[in-house]
Every structure is written in C-alpha cells, then in structure tokens.
C-alpha atoms as a PDB file:
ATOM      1  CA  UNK A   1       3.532  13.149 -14.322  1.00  0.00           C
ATOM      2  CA  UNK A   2       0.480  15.220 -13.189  1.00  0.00           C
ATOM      3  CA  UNK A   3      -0.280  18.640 -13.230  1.00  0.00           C
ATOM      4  CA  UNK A   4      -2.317  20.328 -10.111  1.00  0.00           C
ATOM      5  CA  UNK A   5      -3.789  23.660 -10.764  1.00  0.00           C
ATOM      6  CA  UNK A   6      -5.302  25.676  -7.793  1.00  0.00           C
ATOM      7  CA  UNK A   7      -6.932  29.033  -8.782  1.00  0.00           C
ATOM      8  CA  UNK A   8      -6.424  31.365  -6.204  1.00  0.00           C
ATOM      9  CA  UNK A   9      -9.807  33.374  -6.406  1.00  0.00           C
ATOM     10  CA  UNK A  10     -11.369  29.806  -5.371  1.00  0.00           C
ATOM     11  CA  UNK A  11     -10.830  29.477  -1.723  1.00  0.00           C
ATOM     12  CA  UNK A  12     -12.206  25.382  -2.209  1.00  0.00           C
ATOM     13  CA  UNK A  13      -9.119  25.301  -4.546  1.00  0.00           C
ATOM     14  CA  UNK A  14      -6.747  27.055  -2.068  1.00  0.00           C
ATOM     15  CA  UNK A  15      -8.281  24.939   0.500  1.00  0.00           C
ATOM     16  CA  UNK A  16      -7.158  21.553  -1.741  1.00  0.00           C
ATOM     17  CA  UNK A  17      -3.816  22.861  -2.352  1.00  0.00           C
ATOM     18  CA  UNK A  18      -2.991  23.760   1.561  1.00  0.00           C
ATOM     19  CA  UNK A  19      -4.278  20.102   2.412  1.00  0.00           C
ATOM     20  CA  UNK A  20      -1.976  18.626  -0.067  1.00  0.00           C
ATOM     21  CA  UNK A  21       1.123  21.032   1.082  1.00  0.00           C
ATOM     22  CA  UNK A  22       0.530  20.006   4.668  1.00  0.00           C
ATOM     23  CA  UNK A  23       0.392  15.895   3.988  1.00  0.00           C
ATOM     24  CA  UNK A  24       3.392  15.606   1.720  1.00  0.00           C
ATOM     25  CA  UNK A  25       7.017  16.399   1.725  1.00  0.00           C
ATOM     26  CA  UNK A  26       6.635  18.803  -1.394  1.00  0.00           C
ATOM     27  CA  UNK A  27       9.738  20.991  -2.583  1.00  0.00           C
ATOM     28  CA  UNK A  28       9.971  24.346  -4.368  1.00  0.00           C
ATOM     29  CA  UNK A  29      10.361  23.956  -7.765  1.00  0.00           C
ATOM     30  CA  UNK A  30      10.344  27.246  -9.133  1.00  0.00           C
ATOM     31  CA  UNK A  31       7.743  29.451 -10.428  1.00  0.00           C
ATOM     32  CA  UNK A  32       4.655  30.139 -12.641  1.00  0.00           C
ATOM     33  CA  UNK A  33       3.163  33.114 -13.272  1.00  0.00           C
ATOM     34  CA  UNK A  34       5.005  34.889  -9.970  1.00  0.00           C
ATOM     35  CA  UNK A  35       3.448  31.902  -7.555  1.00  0.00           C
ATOM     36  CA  UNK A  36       5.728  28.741  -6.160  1.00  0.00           C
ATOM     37  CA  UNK A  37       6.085  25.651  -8.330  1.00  0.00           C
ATOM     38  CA  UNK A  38       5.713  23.175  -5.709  1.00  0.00           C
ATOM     39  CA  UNK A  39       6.510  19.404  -6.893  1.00  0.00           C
ATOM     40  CA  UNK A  40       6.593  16.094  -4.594  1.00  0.00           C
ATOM     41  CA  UNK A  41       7.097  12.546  -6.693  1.00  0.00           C
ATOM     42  CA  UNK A  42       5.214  12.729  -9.842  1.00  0.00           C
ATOM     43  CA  UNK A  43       2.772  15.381  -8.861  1.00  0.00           C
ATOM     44  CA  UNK A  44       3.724  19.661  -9.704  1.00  0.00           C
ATOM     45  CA  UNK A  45       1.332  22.179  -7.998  1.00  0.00           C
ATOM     46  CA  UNK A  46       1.535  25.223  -9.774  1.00  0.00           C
ATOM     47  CA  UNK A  47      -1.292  28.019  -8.759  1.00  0.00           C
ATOM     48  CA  UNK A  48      -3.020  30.786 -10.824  1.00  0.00           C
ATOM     49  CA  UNK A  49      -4.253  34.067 -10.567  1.00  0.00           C
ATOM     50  CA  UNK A  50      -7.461  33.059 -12.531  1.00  0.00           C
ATOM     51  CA  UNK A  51     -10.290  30.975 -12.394  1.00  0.00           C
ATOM     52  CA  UNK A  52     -10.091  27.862 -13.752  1.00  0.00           C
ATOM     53  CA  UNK A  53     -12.540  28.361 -16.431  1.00  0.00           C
ATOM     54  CA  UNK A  54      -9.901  30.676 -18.451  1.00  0.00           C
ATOM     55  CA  UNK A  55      -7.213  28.567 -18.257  1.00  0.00           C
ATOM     56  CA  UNK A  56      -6.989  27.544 -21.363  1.00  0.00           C
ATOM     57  CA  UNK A  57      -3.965  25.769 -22.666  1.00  0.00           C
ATOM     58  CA  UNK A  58      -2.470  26.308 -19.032  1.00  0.00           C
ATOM     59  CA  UNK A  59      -0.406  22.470 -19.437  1.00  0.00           C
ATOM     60  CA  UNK A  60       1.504  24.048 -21.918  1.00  0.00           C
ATOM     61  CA  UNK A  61       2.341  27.299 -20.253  1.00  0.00           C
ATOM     62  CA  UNK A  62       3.253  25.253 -17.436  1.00  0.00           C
ATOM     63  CA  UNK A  63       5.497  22.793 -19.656  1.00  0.00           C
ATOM     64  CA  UNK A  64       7.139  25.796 -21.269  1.00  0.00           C
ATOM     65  CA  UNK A  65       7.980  27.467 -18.111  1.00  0.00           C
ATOM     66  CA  UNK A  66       9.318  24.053 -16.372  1.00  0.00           C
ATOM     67  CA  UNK A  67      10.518  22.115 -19.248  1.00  0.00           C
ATOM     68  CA  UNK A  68       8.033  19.102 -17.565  1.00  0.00           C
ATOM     69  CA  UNK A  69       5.717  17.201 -19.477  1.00  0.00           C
ATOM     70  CA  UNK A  70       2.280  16.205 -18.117  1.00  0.00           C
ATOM     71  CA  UNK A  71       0.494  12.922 -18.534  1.00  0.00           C
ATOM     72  CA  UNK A  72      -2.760  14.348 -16.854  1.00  0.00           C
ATOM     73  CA  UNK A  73      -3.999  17.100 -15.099  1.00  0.00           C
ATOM     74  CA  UNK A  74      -6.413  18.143 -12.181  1.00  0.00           C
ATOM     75  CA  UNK A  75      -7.866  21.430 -11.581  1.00  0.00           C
ATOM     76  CA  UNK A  76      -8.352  21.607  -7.822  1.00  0.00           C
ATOM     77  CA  UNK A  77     -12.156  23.448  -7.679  1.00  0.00           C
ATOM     78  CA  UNK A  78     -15.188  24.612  -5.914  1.00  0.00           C
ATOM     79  CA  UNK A  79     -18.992  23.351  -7.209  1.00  0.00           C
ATOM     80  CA  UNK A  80     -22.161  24.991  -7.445  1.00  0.00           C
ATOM     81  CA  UNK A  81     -25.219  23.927  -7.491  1.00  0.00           C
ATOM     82  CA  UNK A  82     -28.682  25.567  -7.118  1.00  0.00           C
ATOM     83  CA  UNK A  83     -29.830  22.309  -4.919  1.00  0.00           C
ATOM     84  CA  UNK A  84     -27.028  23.202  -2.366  1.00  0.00           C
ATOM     85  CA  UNK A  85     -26.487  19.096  -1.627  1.00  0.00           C
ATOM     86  CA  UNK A  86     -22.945  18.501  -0.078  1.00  0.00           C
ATOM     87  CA  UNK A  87     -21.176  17.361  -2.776  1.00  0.00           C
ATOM     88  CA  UNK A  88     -17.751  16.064  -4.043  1.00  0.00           C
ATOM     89  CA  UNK A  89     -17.534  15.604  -7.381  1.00  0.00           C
ATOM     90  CA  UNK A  90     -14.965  14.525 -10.529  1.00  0.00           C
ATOM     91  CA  UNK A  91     -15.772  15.521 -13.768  1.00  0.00           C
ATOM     92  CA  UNK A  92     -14.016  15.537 -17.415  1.00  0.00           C
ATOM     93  CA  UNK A  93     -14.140  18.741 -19.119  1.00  0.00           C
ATOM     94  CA  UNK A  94     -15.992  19.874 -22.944  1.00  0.00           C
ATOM     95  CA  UNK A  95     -18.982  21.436 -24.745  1.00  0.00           C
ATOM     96  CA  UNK A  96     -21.299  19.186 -26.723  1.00  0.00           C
ATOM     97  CA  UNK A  97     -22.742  22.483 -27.548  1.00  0.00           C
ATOM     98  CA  UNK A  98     -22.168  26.349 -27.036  1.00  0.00           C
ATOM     99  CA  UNK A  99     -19.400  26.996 -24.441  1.00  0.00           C
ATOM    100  CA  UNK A 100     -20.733  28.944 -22.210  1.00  0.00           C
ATOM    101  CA  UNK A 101     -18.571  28.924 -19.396  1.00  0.00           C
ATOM    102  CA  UNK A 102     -14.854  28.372 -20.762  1.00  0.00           C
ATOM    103  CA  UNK A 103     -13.209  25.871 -23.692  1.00  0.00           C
ATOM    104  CA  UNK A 104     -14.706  25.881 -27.214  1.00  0.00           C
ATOM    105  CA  UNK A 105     -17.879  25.771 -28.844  1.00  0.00           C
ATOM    106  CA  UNK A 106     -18.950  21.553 -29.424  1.00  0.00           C
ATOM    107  CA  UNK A 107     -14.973  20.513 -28.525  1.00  0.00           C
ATOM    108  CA  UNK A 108     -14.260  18.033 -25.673  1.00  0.00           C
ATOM    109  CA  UNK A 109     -11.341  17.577 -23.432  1.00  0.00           C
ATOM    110  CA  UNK A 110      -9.489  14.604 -23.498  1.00  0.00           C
ATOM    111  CA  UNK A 111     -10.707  12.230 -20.708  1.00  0.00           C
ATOM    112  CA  UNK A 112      -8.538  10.352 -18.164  1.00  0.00           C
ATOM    113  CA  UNK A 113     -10.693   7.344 -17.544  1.00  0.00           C
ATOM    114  CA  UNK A 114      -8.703   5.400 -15.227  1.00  0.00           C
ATOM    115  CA  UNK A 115      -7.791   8.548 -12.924  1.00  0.00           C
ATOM    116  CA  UNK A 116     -10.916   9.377 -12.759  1.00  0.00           C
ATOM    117  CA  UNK A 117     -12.736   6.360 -11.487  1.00  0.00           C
ATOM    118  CA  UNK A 118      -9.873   5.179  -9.247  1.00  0.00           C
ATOM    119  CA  UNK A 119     -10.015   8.593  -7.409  1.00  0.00           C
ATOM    120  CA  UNK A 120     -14.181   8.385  -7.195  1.00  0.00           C
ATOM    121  CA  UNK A 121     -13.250   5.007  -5.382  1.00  0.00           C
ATOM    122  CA  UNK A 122     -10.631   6.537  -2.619  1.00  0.00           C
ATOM    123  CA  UNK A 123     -12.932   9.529  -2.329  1.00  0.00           C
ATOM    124  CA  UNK A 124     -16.107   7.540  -1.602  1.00  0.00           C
ATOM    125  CA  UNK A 125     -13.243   6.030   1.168  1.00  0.00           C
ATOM    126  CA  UNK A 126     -12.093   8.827   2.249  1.00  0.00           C
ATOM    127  CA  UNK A 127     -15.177  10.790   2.684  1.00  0.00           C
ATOM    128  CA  UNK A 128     -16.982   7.996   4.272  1.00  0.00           C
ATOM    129  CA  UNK A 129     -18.540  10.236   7.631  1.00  0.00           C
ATOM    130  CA  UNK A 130     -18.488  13.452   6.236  1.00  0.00           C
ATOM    131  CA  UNK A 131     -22.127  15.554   5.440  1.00  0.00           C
ATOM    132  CA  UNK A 132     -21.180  15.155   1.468  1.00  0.00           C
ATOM    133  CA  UNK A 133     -22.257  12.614  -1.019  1.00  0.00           C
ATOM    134  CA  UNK A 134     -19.217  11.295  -3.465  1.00  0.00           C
ATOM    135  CA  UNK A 135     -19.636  11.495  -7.598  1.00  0.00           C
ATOM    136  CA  UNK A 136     -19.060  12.107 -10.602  1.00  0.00           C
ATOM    137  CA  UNK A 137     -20.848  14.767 -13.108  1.00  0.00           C
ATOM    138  CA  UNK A 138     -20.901  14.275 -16.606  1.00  0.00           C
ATOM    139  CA  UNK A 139     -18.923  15.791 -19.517  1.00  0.00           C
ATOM    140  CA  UNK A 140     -19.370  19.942 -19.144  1.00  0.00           C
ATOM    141  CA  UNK A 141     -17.079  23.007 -19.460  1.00  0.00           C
ATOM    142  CA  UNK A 142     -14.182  24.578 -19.967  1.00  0.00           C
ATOM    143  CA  UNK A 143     -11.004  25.068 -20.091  1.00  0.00           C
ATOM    144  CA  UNK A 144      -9.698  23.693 -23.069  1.00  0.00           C
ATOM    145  CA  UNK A 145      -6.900  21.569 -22.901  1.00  0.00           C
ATOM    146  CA  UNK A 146      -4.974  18.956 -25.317  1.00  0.00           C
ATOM    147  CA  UNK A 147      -3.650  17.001 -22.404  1.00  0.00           C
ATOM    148  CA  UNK A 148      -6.300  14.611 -20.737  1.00  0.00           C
ATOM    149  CA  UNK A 149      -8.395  16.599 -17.440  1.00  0.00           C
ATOM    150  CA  UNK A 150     -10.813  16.277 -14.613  1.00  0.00           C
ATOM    151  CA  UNK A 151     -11.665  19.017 -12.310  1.00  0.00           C
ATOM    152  CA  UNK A 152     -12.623  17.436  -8.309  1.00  0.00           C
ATOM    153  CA  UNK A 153     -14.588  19.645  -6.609  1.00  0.00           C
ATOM    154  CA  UNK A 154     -16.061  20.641  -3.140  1.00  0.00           C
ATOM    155  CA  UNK A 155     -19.715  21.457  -3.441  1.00  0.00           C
ATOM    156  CA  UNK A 156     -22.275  22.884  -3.431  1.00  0.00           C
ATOM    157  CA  UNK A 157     -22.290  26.182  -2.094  1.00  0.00           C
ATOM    158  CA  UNK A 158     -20.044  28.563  -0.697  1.00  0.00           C
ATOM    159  CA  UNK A 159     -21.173  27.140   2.896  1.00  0.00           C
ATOM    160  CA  UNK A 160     -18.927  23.982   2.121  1.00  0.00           C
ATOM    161  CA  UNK A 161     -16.035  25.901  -0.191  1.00  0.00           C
ATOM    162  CA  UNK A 162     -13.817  26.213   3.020  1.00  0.00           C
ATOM    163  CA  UNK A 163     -14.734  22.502   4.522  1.00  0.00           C
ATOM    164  CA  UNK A 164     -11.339  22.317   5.659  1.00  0.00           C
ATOM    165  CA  UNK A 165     -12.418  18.371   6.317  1.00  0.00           C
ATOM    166  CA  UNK A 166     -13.286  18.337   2.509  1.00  0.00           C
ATOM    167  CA  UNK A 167     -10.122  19.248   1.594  1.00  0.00           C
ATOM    168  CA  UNK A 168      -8.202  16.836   3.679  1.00  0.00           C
ATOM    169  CA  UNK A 169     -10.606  13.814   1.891  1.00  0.00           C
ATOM    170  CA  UNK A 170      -9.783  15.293  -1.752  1.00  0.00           C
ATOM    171  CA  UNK A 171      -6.218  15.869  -0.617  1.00  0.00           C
ATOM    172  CA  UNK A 172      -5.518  12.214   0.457  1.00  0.00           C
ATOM    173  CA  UNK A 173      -7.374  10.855  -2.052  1.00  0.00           C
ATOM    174  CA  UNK A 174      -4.941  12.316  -4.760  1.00  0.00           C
ATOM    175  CA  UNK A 175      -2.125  11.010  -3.132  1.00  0.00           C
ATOM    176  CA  UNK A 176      -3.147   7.919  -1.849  1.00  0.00           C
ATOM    177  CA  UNK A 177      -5.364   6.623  -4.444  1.00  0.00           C
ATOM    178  CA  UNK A 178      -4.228   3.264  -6.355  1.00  0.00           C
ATOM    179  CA  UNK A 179      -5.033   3.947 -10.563  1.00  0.00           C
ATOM    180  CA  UNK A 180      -6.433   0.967 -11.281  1.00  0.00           C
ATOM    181  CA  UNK A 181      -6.948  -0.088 -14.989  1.00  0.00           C
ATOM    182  CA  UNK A 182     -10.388  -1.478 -16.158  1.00  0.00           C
ATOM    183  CA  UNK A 183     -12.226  -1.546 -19.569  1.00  0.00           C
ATOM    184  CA  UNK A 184     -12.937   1.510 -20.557  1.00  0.00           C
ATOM    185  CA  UNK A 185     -16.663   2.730 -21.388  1.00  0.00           C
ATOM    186  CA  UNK A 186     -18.591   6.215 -21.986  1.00  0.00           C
ATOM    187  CA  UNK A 187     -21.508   6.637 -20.225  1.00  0.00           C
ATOM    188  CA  UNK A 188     -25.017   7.633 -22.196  1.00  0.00           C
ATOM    189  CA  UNK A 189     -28.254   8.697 -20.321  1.00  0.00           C
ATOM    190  CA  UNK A 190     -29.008   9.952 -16.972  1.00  0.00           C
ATOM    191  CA  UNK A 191     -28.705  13.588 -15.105  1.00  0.00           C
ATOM    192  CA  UNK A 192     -26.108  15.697 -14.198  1.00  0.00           C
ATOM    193  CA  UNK A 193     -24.814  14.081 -11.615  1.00  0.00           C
ATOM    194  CA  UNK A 194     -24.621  10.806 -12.841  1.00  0.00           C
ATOM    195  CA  UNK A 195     -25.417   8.821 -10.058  1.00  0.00           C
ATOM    196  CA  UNK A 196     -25.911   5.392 -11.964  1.00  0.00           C
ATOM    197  CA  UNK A 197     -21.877   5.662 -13.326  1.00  0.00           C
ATOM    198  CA  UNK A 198     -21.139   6.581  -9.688  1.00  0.00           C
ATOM    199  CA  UNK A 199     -22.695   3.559  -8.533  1.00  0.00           C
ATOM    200  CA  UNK A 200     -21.389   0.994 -11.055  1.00  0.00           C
ATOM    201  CA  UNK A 201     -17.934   1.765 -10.829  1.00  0.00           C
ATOM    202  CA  UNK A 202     -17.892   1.021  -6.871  1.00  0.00           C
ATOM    203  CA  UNK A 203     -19.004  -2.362  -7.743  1.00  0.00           C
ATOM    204  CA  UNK A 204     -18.295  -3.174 -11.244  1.00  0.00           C
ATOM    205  CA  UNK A 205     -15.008  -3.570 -12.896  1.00  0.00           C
ATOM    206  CA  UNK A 206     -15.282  -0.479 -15.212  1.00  0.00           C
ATOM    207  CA  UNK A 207     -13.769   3.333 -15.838  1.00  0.00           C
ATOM    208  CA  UNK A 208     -15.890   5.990 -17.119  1.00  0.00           C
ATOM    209  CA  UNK A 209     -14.298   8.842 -19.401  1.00  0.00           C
ATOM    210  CA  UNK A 210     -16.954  10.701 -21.263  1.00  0.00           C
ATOM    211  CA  UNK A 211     -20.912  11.059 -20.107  1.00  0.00           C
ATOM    212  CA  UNK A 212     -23.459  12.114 -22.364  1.00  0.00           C
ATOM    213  CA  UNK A 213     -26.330  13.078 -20.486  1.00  0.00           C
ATOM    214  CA  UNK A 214     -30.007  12.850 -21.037  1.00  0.00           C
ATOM    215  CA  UNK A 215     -30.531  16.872 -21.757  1.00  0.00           C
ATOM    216  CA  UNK A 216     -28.238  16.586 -24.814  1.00  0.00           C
ATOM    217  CA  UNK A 217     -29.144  13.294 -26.097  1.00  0.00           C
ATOM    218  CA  UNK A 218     -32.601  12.091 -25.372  1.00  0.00           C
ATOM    219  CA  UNK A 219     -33.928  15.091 -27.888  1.00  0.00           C
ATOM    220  CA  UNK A 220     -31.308  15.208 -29.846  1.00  0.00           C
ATOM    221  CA  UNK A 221     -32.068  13.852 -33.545  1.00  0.00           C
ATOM    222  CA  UNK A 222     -30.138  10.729 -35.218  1.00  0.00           C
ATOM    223  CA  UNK A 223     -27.410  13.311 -36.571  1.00  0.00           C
ATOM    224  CA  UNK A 224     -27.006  15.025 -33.446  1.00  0.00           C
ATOM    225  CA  UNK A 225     -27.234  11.844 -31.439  1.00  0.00           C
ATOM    226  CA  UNK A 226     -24.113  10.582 -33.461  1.00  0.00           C
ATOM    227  CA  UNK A 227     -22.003  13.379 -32.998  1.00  0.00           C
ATOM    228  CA  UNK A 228     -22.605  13.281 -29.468  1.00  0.00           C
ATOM    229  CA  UNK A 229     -21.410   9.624 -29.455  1.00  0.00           C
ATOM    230  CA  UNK A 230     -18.382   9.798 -31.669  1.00  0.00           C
ATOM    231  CA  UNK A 231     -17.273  12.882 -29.731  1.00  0.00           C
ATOM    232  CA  UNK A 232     -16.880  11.079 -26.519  1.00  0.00           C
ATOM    233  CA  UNK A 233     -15.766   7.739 -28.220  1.00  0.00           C
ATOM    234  CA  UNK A 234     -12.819  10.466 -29.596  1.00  0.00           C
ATOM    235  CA  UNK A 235     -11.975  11.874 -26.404  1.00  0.00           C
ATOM    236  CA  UNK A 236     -11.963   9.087 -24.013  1.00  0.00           C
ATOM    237  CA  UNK A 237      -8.844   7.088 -25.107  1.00  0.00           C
ATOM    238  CA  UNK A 238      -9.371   2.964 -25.187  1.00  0.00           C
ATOM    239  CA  UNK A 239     -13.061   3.457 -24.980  1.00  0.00           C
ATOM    240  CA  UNK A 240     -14.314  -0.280 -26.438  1.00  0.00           C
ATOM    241  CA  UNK A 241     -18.303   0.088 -25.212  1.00  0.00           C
ATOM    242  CA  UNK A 242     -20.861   2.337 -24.186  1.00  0.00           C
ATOM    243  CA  UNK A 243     -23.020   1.888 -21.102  1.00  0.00           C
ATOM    244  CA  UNK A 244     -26.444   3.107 -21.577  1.00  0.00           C
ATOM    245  CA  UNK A 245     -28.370   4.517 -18.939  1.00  0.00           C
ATOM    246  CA  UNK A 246     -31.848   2.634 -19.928  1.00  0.00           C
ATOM    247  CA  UNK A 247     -33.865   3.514 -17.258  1.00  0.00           C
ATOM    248  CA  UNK A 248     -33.740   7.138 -17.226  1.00  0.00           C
ATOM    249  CA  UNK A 249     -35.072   6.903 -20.783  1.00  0.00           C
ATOM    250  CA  UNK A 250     -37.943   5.724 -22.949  1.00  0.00           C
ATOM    251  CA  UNK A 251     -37.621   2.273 -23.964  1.00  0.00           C
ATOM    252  CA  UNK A 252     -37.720   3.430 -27.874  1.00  0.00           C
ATOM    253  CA  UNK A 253     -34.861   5.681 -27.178  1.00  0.00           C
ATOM    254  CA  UNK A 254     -32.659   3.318 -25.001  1.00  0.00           C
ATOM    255  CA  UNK A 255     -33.039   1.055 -28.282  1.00  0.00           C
ATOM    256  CA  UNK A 256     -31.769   3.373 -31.084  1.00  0.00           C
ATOM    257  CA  UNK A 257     -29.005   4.667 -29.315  1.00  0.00           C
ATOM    258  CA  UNK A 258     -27.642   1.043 -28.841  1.00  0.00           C
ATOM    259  CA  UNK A 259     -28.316   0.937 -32.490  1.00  0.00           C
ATOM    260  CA  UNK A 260     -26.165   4.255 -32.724  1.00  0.00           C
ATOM    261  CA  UNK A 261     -23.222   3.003 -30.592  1.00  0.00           C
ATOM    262  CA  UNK A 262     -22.357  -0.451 -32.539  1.00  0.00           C
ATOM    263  CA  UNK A 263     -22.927   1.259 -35.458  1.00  0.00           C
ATOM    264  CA  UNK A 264     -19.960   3.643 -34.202  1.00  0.00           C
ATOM    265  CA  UNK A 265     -17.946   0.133 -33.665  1.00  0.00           C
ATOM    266  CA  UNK A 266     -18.340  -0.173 -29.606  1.00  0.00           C
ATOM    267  CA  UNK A 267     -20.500  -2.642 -27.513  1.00  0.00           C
ATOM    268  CA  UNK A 268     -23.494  -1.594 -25.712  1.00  0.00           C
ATOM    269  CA  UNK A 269     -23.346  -2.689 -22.075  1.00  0.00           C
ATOM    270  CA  UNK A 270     -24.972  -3.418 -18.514  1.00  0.00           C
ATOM    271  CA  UNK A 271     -24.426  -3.763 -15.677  1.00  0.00           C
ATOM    272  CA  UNK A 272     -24.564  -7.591 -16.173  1.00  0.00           C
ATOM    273  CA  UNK A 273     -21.891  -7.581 -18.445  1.00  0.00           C
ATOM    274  CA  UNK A 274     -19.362  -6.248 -16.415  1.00  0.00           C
ATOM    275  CA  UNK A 275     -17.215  -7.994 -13.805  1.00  0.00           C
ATOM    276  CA  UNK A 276     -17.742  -7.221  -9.816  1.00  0.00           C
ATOM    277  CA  UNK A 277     -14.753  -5.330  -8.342  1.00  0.00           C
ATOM    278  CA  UNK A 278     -14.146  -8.065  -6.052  1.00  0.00           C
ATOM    279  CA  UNK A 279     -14.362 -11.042  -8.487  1.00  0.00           C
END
C-alpha cells in the first residue's frame, strides 16, 4: 500500500494530485483532516492543509484515521532552486546535520530504494520531450517519518509549479511505473543533484536509497565521515555496497572513504561492477 500526500498550499502538488484523479478510476474513501480520502488499487491520496515540510508523522495520522497501513509513501511537491533549471526530481528525506527545514536534527528517513529508482526510470520515459531534465537529489529534509519516503517534485521555480504537462509525466509515472528490484547501494560523493546516480541507474542494474553528498562528506573528519555512512547504511533497507562518486573528489579522499565503507561491512563499487539494465 502507498500513501500520496498533496499539500494544498503547493499548487505543483495540487497539480500532481488533479493529474492522478483525472487518469485513474479513484473512489472516495473517506476523509482526513476535512479533505476526501481518495483510494484506487493500492494507492490512498489523502491531502493536507500544510506544507509538506510539517508533516511530521502524517503516515500515522493517516493510518489512525483509515485503519490502512502503508508500505511507502510519496509526498507529491514543488522544487526550488536558485539556478531555475527545469527540473523533476525524487529524493529520500533526512538531516545529516541541523534540520533546518522540517524532520529532526542528524535523523534520516527511511529510504525506499527500489521505488525510487524504478520511478526515475518511467519519469526519464515519460518526460522524454518536455523542457525539464529527470533526477534524483540526494538525502535532505524533512518531514520525519518512520515509514520509508521520497518526495517527486516539479522544479525549479514557480514558472514550472503549474506545468500542467509536468504533472501528467509525474502522474503516469506513479501509476504506470514497473518496481523493479536490484541490489541495493548508497550513493557517496557528488552535488546536489546527483547526476552520476541519475545516470547509472538508467543503465546499470542498481537502486539508490541514501546519497551522501560531497558538502557533508568531503570535509567531514574520519568520525563524522562514519556517521554519515552508517546513517544511510541504517536507513536504506538491504543496502550491501556503497558507490563512490570518485571523480568529484580528490583521489586521497575517494580512497579513505572506501576504507570507511568495508570497514562498515559493505562493498565499495563502480560502475564496472554492476550489471547493464539490458544484460
């Protein structure tokens, strides 16, 4: 079962959540904080009077008002971004450090590897002819949540909020995308964006949960650098390696964090070590 959430003050989240309404035979199925439960197979809409960002806990206020149970959930969003690219993004939620904009202070989210790379696949699909690039970000904010979350987003300014052909993409991707189930990995190195884990997992046989990106761990010390490690080894369920981003670091770096990761018990990886898609 998954759990949509649309925030109504978002019009890129209302947008979502009218696409999805208007390709699926969904049903009433009560209601959540005075707005319609809608449900159609095992997907629940439910829609809040909030931003995302202080949701916290919102999968259980949901499961005590339904009596359902949710095996994921997706928070239906806008993206910002000062660089204003076209952008539509999939992201798992946390804090490495201060939470500054919702969850808790150095407390992740559980990922949901598997969901999240098989719908970065049908977007990059779906989006194919549209003004936005397709990708993932890395591990950042809140709410906080026990059950695993992404947040997919239209981006990256309020110019592209209302893309109504935006919506439709994000819309059918979530209920026409095929979960596919790959070894699991956390990604280590690289920007925001993380456009190297975007690219391998359209060609390699691999799903991303947590990313650790360069501004937390390339000047972070040893201690630090652990932390960072086992806290995304902890939230990303089935993780068994680490792929490390070696080119968007110095060499002497790249070297002690693969150090750092079998010492945590997974295997540092390449590209060469995975499997093509189509093999």
């Amino acid at each position: 079962m998954r759990l949509l959430v649309c925030s109504i003050p978002d019009q890129a989240s209302v947008g979502i959540r009218d696409a999805l309404l208007q390709m699926a035979p969904w049903s009433e199925a009560g209601v959540f904080e005075g707005n319609p439960v809608w449900k159609c197979g095992d997907k629940t809409i439910v829609s809040i009077d909030r931003l995302h960002l202080l949701a916290d806990d919102v999968d259980k206020s949901v499961e005590n008002a339904t009596g359902l149970r949710f095996d994921d959930v997706l928070f239906l969003s806008r993206h910002k971004a000062a660089s204003g690219i076209h952008t539509l993004t999939i992201h798992p939620l946390g804090n490495y450090g201060k939470a500054e904009y919702g969850g808790r202070d150095g407390t992740l989210v559980p990922s949901s590897p598997h969901l999240m790379t098989s719908l970065l696949r049908r977007l990059k699909t779906e989006a194919a002819g549209l003004p936005f690039e397709v990708s993932f970000e890395v591990t950042h904010h809140g709410p906080y949540l026990e059950t695993p979350t992404l947040f997919i987003e239209i981006g990256s300014d309020e110019s592209m909020w209302s893309n109504k052909e935006a919506a439709r993409a994000i819309a059918s991707s979530i209920l026409n995308f095929e979960e596919s189930t790959c070894p699991v990995a956390i990604g280590i190195g690289g920007g925001h964006y993380a456009p190297r884990f975007s690219e391998v997992v359209m060609s390699k046989k691999v799903s991303f949960g947590h990313m650790v990106p360069n501004y937390f761990i390339e000047k972070a010390d040893e201690q630090a650098a652990v932390r960072y490690i086992q806290m995304a080894l902890d939230k990303t369920r089935d993780a068994k390696s680490a792929y490390i981003h070696k080119k968007s670091m110095k060499r002497s770096r790249a070297t002690l964090l693969k150090s750092l990761v079998e010492k945590a018990g997974l295997e540092a990886i390449d590209s060469d070590d995975l499997a093509d898609t189509d093999a």
